[in-house]
Protein backbone atom coordinates (compact mmCIF):
# COMPACT_ATOMS: atom_id res chain seq x y z
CA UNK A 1 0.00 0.00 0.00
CA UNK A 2 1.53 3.26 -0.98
CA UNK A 3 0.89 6.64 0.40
CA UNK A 4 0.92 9.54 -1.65
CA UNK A 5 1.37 13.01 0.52
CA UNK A 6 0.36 16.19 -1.00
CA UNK A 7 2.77 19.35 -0.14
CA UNK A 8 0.76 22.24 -1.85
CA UNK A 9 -1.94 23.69 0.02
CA UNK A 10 -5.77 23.48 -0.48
CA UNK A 11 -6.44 27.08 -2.25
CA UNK A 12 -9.54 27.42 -1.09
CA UNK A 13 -8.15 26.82 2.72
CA UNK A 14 -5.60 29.30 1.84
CA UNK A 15 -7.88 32.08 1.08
CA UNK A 16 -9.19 31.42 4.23
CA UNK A 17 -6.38 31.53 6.42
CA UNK A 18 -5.21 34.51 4.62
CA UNK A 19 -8.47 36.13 5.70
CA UNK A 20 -8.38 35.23 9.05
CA UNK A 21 -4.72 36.73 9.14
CA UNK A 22 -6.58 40.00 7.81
CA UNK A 23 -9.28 39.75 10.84
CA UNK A 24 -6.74 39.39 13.05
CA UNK A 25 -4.40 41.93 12.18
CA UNK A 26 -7.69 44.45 11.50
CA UNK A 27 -9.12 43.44 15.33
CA UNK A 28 -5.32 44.34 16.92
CA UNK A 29 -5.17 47.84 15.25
CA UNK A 30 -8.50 48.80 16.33
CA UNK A 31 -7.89 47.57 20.14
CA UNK A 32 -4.94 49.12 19.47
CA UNK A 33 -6.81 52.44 18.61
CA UNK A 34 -8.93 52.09 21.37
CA UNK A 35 -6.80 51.64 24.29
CA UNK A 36 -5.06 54.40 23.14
CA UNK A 37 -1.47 54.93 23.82
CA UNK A 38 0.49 55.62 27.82
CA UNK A 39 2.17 58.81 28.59
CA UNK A 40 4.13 60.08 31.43
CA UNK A 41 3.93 63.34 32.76
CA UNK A 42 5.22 65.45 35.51
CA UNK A 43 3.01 67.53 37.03
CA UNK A 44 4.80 70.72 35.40
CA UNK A 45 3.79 69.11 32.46
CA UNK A 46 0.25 68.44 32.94
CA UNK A 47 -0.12 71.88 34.36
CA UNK A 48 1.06 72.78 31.29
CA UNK A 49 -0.95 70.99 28.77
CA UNK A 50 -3.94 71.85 30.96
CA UNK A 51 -3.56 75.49 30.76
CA UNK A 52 -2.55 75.67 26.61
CA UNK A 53 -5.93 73.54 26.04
CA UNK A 54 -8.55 74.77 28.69
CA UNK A 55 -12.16 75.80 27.11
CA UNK A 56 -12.33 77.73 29.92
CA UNK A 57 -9.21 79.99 30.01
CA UNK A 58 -9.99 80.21 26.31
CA UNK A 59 -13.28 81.83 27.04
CA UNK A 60 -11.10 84.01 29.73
CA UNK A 61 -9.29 85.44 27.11
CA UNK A 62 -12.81 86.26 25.15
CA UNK A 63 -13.99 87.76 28.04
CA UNK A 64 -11.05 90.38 28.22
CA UNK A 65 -11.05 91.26 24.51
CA UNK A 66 -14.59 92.02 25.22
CA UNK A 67 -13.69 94.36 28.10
CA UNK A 68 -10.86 96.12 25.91
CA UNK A 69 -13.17 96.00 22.98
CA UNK A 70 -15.57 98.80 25.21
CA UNK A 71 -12.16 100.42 26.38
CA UNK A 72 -11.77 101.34 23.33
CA UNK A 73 -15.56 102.30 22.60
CA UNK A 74 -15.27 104.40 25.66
CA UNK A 75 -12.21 106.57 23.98
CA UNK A 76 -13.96 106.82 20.37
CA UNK A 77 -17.12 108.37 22.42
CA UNK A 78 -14.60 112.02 22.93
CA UNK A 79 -13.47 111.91 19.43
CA UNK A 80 -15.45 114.33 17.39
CA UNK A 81 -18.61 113.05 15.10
CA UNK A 82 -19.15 114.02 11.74
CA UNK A 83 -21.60 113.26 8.57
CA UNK A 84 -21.96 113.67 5.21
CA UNK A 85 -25.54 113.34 3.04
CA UNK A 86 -26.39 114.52 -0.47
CA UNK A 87 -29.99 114.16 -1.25
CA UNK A 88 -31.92 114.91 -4.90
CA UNK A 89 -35.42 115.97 -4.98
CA UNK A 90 -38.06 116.18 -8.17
CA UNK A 91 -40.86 118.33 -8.16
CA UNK A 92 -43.71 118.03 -11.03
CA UNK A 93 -46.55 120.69 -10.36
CA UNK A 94 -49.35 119.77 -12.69
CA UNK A 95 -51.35 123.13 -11.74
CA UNK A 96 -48.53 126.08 -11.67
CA UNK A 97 -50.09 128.98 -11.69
CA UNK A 98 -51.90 131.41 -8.80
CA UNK A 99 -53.67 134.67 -9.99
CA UNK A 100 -54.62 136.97 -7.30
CA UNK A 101 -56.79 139.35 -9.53
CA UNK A 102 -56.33 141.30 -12.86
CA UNK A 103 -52.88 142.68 -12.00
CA UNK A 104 -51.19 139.96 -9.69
CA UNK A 105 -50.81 136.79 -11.34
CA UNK A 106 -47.41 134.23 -10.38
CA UNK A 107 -46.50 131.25 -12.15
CA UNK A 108 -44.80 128.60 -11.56
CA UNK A 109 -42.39 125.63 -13.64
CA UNK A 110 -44.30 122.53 -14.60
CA UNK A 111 -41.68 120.68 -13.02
CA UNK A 112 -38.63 121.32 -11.16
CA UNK A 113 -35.16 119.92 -9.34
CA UNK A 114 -33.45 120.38 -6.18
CA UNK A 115 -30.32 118.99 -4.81
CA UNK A 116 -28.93 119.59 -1.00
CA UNK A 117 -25.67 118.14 0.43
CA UNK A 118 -24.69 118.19 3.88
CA UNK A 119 -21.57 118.43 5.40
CA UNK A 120 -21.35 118.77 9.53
CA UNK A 121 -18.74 117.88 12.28
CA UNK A 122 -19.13 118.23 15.96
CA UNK A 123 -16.83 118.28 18.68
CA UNK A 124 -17.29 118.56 22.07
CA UNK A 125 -15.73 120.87 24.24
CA UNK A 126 -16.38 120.47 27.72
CA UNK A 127 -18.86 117.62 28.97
CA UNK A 128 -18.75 117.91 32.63
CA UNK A 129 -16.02 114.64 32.75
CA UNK A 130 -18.27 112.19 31.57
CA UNK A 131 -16.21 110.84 28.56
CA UNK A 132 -13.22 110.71 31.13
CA UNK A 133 -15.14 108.80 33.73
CA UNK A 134 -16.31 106.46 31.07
CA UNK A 135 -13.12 105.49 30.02
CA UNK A 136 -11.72 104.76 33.45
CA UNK A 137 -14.45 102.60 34.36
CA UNK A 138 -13.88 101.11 31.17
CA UNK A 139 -10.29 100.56 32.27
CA UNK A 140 -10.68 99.11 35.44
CA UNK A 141 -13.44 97.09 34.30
CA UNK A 142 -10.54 95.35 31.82
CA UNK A 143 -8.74 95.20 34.85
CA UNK A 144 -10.97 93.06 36.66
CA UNK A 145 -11.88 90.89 33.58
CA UNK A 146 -8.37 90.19 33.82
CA UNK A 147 -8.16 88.88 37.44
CA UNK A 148 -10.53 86.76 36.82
CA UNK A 149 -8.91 85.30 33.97
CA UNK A 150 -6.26 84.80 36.56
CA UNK A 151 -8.54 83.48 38.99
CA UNK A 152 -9.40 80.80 36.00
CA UNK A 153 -6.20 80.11 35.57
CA UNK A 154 -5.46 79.24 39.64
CA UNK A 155 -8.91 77.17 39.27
CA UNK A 156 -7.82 75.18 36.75
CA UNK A 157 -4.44 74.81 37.68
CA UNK A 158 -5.27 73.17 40.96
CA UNK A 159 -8.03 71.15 39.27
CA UNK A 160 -5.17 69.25 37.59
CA UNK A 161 -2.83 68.85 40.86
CA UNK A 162 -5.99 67.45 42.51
CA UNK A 163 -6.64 64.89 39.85
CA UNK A 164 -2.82 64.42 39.42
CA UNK A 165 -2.23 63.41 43.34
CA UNK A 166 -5.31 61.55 43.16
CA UNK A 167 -4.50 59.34 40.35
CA UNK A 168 -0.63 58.99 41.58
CA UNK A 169 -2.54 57.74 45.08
CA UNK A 170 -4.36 55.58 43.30
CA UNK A 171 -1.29 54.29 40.99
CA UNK A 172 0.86 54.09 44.66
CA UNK A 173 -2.02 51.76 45.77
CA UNK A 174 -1.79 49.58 43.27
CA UNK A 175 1.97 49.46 43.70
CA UNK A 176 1.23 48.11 47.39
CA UNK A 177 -1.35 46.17 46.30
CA UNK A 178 0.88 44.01 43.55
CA UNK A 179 3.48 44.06 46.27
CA UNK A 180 1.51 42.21 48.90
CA UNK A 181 -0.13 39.71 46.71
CA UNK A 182 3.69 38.80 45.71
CA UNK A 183 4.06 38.26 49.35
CA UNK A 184 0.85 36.51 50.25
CA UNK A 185 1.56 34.15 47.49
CA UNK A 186 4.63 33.12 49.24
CA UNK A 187 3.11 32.78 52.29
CA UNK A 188 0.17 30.26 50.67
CA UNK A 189 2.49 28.48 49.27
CA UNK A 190 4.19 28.08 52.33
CA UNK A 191 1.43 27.32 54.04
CA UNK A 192 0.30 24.66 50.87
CA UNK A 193 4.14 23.04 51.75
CA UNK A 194 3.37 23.03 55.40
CA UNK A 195 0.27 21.43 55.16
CA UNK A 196 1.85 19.06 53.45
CA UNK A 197 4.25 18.04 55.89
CA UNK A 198 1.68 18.08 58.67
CA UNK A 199 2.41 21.15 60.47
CA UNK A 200 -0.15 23.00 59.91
CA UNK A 201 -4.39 22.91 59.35
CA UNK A 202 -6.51 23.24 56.63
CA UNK A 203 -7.67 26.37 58.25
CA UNK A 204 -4.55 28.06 57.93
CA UNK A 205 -4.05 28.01 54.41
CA UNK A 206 -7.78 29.05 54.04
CA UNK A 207 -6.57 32.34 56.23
CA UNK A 208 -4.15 32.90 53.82
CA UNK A 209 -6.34 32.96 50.86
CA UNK A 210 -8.90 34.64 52.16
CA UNK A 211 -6.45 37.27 52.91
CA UNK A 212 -5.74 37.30 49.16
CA UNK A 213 -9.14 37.63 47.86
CA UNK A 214 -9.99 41.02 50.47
CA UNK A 215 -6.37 42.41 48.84
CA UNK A 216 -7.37 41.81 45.28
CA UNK A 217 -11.18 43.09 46.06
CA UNK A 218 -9.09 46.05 47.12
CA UNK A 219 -7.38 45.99 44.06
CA UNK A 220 -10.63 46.22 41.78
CA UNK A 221 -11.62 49.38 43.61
CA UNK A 222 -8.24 50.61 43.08
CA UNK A 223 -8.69 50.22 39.17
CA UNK A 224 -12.28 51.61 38.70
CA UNK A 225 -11.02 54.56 40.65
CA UNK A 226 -7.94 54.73 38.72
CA UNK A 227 -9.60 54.78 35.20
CA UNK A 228 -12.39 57.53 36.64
CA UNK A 229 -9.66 60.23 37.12
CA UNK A 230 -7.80 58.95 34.12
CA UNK A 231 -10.60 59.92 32.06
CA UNK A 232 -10.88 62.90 34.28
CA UNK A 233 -7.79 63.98 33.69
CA UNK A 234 -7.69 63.45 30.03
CA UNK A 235 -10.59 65.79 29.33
CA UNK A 236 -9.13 68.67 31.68
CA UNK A 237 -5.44 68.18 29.61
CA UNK A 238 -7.08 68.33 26.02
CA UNK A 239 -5.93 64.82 25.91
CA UNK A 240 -7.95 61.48 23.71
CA UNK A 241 -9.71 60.20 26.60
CA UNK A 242 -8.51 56.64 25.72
CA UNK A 243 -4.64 57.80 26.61
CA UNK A 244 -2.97 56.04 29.75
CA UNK A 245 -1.63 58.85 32.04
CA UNK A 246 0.98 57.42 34.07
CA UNK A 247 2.56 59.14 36.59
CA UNK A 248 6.76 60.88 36.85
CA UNK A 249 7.59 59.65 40.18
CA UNK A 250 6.43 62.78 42.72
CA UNK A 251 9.92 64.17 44.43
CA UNK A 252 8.65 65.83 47.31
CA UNK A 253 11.31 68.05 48.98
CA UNK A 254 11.07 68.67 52.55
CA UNK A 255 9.43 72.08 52.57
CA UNK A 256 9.76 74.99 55.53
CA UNK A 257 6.91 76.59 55.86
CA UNK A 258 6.97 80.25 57.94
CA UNK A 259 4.55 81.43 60.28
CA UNK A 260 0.31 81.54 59.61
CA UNK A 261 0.91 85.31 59.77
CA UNK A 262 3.07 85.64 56.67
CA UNK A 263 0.84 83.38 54.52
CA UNK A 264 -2.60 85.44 55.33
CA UNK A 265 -0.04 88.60 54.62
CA UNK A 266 0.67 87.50 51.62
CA UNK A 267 -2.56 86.28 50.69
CA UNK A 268 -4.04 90.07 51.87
CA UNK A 269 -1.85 91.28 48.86
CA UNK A 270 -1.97 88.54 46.04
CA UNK A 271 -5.39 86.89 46.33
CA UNK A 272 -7.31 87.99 43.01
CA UNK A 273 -10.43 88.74 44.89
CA UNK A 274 -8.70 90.93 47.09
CA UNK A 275 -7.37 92.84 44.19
CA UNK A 276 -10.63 92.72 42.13
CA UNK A 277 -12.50 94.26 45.16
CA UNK A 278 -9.85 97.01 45.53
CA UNK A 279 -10.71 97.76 41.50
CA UNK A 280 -14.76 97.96 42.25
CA UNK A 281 -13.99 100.45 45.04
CA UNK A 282 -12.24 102.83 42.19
CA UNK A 283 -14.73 101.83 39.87
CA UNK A 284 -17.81 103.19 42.58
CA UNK A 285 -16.33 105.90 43.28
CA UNK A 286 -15.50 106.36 39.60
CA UNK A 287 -19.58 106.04 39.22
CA UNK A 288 -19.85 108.60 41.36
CA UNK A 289 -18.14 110.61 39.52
CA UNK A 290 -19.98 110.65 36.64
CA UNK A 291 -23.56 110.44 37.69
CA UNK A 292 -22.71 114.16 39.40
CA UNK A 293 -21.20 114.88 36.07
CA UNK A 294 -24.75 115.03 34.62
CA UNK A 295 -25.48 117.66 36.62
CA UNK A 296 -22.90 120.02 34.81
CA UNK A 297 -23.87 121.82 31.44
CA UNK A 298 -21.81 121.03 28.12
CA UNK A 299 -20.55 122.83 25.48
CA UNK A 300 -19.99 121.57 21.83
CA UNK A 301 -18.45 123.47 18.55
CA UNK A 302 -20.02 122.47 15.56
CA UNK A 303 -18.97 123.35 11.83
CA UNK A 304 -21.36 123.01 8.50
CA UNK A 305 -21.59 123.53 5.08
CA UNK A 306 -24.32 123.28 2.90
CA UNK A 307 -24.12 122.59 -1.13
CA UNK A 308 -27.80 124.01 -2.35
CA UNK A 309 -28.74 123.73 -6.38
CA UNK A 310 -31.68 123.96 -7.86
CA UNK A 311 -30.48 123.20 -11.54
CA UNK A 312 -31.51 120.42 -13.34
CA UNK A 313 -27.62 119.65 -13.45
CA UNK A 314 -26.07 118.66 -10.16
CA UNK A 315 -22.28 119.45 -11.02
CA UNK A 316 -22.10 123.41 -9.45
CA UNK A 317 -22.30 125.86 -12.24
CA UNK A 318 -21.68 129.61 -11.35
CA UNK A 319 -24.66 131.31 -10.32
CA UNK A 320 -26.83 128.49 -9.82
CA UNK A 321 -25.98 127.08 -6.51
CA UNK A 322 -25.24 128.31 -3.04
CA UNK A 323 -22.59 127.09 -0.66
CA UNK A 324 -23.57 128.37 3.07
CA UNK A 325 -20.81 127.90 5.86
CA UNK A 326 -21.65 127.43 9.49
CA UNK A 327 -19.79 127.74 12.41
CA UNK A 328 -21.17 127.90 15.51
CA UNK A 329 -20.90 126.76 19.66
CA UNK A 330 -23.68 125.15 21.57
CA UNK A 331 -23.94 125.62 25.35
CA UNK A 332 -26.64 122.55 27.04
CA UNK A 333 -27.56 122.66 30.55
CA UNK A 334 -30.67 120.47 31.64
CA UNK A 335 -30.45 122.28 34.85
CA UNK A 336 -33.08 119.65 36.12
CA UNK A 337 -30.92 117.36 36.79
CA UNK A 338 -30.14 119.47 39.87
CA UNK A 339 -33.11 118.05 42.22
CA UNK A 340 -33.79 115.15 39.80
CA UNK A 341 -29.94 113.29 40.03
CA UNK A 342 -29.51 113.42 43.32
CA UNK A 343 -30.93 109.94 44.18
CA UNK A 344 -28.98 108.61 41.54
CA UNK A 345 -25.79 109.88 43.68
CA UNK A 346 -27.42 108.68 46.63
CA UNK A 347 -27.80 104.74 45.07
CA UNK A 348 -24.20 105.51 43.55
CA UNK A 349 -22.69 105.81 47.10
CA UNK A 350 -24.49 102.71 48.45
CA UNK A 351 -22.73 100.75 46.12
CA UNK A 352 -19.73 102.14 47.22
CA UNK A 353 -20.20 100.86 50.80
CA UNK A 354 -21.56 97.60 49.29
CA UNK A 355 -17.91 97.23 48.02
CA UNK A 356 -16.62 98.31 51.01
CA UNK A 357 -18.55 95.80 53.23
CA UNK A 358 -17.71 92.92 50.78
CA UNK A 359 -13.80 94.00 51.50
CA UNK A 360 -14.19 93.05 55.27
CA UNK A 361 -16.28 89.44 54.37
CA UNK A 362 -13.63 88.95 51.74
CA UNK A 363 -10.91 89.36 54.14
CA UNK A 364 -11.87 87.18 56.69
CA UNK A 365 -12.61 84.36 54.59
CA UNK A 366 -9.20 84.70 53.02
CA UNK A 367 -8.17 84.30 56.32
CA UNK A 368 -9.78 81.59 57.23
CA UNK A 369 -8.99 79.60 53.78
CA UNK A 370 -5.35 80.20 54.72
CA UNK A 371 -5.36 78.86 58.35
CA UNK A 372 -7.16 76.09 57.35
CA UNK A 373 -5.01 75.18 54.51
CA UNK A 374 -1.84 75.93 56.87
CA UNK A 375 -3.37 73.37 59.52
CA UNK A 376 -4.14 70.48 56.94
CA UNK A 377 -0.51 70.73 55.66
CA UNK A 378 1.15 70.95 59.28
CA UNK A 379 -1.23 67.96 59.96
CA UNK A 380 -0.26 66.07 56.41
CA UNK A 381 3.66 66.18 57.68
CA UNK A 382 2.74 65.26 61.17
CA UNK A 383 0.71 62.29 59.68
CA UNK A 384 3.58 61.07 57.48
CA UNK A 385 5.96 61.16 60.99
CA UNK A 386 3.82 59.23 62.74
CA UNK A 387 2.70 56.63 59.78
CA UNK A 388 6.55 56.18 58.83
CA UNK A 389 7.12 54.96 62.39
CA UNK A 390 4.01 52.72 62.32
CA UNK A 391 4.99 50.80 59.14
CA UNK A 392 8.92 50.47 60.81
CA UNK A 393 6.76 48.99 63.73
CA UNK A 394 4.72 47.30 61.63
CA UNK A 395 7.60 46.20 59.96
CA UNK A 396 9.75 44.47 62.66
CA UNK A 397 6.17 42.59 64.19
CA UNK A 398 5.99 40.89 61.12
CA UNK A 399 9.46 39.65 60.65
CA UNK A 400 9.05 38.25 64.25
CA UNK A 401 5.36 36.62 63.49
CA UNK A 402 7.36 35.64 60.14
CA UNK A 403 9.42 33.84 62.23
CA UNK A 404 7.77 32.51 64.44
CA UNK A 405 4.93 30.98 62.21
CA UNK A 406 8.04 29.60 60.36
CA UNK A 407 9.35 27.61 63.76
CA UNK A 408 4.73 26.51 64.27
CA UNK A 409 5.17 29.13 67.32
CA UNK A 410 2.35 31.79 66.21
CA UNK A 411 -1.03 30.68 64.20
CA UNK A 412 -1.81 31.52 61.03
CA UNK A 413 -3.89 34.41 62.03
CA UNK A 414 -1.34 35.93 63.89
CA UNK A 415 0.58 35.47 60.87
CA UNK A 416 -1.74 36.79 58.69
CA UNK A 417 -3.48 40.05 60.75
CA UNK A 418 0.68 41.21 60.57
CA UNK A 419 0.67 40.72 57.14
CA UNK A 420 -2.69 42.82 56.67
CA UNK A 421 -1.80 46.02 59.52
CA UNK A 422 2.03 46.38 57.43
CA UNK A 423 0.20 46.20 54.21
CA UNK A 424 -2.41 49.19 55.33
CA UNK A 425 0.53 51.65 56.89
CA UNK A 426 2.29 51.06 53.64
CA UNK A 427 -0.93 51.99 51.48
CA UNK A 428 -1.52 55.22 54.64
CA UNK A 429 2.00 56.27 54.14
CA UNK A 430 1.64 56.32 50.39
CA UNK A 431 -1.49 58.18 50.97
CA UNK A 432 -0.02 60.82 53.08
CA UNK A 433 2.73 61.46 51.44
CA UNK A 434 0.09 62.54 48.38
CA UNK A 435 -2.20 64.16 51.09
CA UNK A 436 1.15 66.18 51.97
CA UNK A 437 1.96 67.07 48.45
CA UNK A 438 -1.44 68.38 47.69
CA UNK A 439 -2.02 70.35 51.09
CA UNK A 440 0.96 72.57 50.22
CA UNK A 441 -0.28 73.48 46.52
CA UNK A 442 -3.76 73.71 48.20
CA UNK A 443 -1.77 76.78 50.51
CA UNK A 444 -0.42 78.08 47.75
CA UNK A 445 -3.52 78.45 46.14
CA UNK A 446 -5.09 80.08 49.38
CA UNK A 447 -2.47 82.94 49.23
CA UNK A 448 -3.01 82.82 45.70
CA UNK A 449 0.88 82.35 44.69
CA UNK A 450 0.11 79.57 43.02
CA UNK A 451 1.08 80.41 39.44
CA UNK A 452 3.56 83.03 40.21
């Protein structure tokens, strides 16, 4: 019996596996696509990004264009105004003629033309300040528009350190989390070997596992929270919300903070609001200003010429058009505004003390944001003390419940519950040290320094 092998491939089964190939390749871009790709940034870096892409400091900038935009509306109100028409009329008079009696009789054309151009300019001499106060209200309105542009920016900026910290707490977690199933591992498979030999229960290894489950339960929470502020994040940076941010490791230097005083000092002087309110002040009193300027007359020069023809021709012939020149000055008073404004200066200098009230509400917030911000950071490094010698306690009971459990002196709980307190001061050191980190941007903030 003879067997006859065939070496060249079906063709129909290689158009198939060729197509599969295709699927395959096809289905690996597109998860490719959709995972999207990792990148590492520091947190100067994601600041940043943030900043160059944000909608919102975007519209900032719209805002104050807006503001200078009427600045300049305010100055082209004092320049002077001037117009120009030129305007043809026909006339057709079917019935032309009047006769007042047998020696008075006046007739007229049966039709007739008329053309009148106007020439005028106006500019105003004295206007009791108002075009001055209008452009520094103006002014300091741009001012403030600013601020708050630089308000937006602070808002934003510590929008991204927030989600930053959180996600590199989140990341750190996970670090401790992959660390200590490592180590449980060991331990059931020391256990497992233990067990084995006799020298231990059932129970024990159970302990261990169970132990192992609650850590990677842990570790599921960890992820869902992880991809929340990754998305998070990518929308604030202008980023494809299906990029990987992964954290620059966070060098946190040890940082000497000065007395509370100094910080609400400083926050008296750089704190937009504080700066804005200081604006609205000049800007009332500004208002002021003006609104008493109404009561003041005005005076306005004025300069005219006519172009009159009544020639069937428009172009000026001699002796058929006239060219009258007017100069002149015009002196307004509504003197009524003498009893009638004086409310209106009355609800002007309210607002003034409105501003002024705000100033003192302002203030002690300010100092309030800053003391509690200056407490939460001296409490941070005091937590990071204290949780630093917790995990070097935690530490050395587990080596000796390591031991021990290794010569059958401690139980596998004991064994265990050391495993499970080192494993939380790691993850509460982790978390401090990010706690610690974002308190002292968070002061920053509250003595607004924190983009200068």
């Amino acid at each position: 019996m003879t067997t006859h092998i065939n070496n060249q491939l079906n063709p129909h089964l290689l158009k198939r596996l060729i197509g599969v190939l295709l699927i395959l390749t096809l289905g690996l871009l597109l998860a490719n696509i959709a995972y999207g790709q990792d990148r590492t940034l520091t947190l100067d870096e994601a600041i940043k990004l943030g900043i160059q892409n944000s909608k919102v400091l975007k519209l900032s900038q719209a805002k104050i264009d807006q503001a200078v935009s009427k600045y300049n509306q305010a100055k082209d109100s004092a320049l002077p105004t001037g117009s120009a028409s030129f305007a043809y009329d026909r006339a057709e008079i079917p019935a032309n003629k009047l006769d007042f009696g047998p020696k008075l009789s006046f007739g007229l054309p049966k039709n007739n033309n008329a053309y009148l151009g106007i020439v005028s300019l106006n500019e105003p001499i004295f206007a009791g300040g108002r075009y001055k106060y209008a452009r520094e209200s103006t002014d300091l309105l741009t001012k403030v528009s600013r601020l708050d542009a630089d308000k937006d920016k602070d808002e934003i900026t510590y929008d991204i350190i927030d989600s930053y910290y959180n996600l590199y707490k989140v990341l750190q977690s996970k670090k401790v989390v992959d660390s200590n199933l490592k180590s449980i591992d060991a331990q059931i498979h020391q256990s497992q070997r233990f067990f084995d030999q006799g020298l231990v229960t059932k129970n024990d290894v159970l302990r261990f596992q169970l132990q192992r489950a609650n850590i990677e339960l842990n570790g599921i929470d960890l992820e869902s929270n992880r991809k929340i502020i990754n998305y998070n994040l990518d929308i604030l940076l202008g980023l494809p919300e299906t990029t990987q941010i992964n954290i620059d490791q966070i060098k946190e230097a040890d940082r000497q903070i000065g007395p509370l005083s100094g910080y609400i000092d400083t926050a008296m002087m750089s704190r937009q609001e504080v700066q804005q309110l200081v604006i609205q002040s000049k800007i009332a009193e500004t208002n002021i200003k003006s609104v008493r300027a109404n009561q003041l007359p005005t005076l306005a020069a004025s300069f005219g010429t006519y172009y009159i023809d009544a020639n069937i021709d428009p172009l000026p012939k001699s002796g058929n058009y006239i060219t009258p020149v007017v100069v002149g000055l015009t002196f307004d008073w509504n003197f009524s505004s003498l009893w009638t404004n004086k409310n209106k200066v009355s609800e002007a200098r309210i607002q003034r003390d409105q501003v002024s009230i705000n100033q003192g509400i302002v203030a002690d917030n300010i100092r309030r944001d800053v003391n509690n911000s200056y407490e939460s950071y001296q409490a941070a490094i005091s937590k990071i003390k204290l949780l630093q010698t917790s995990i070097d306690q935690a530490g050395e009971n587990n080596k000796i419940l390591e031991s021990k459990y290794k010569s059958n002196i401690a139980s596998a709980t004991d064994r265990a519950d050391a495993e499970t307190l080192l494993y939380q001061a790691e993850i509460n050191l982790e978390l401090a040290k990010a706690d610690a980190g974002l308190a002292y941007y968070t002061l920053l903030k509250s003595t607004g320094k924190l983009n200068k």
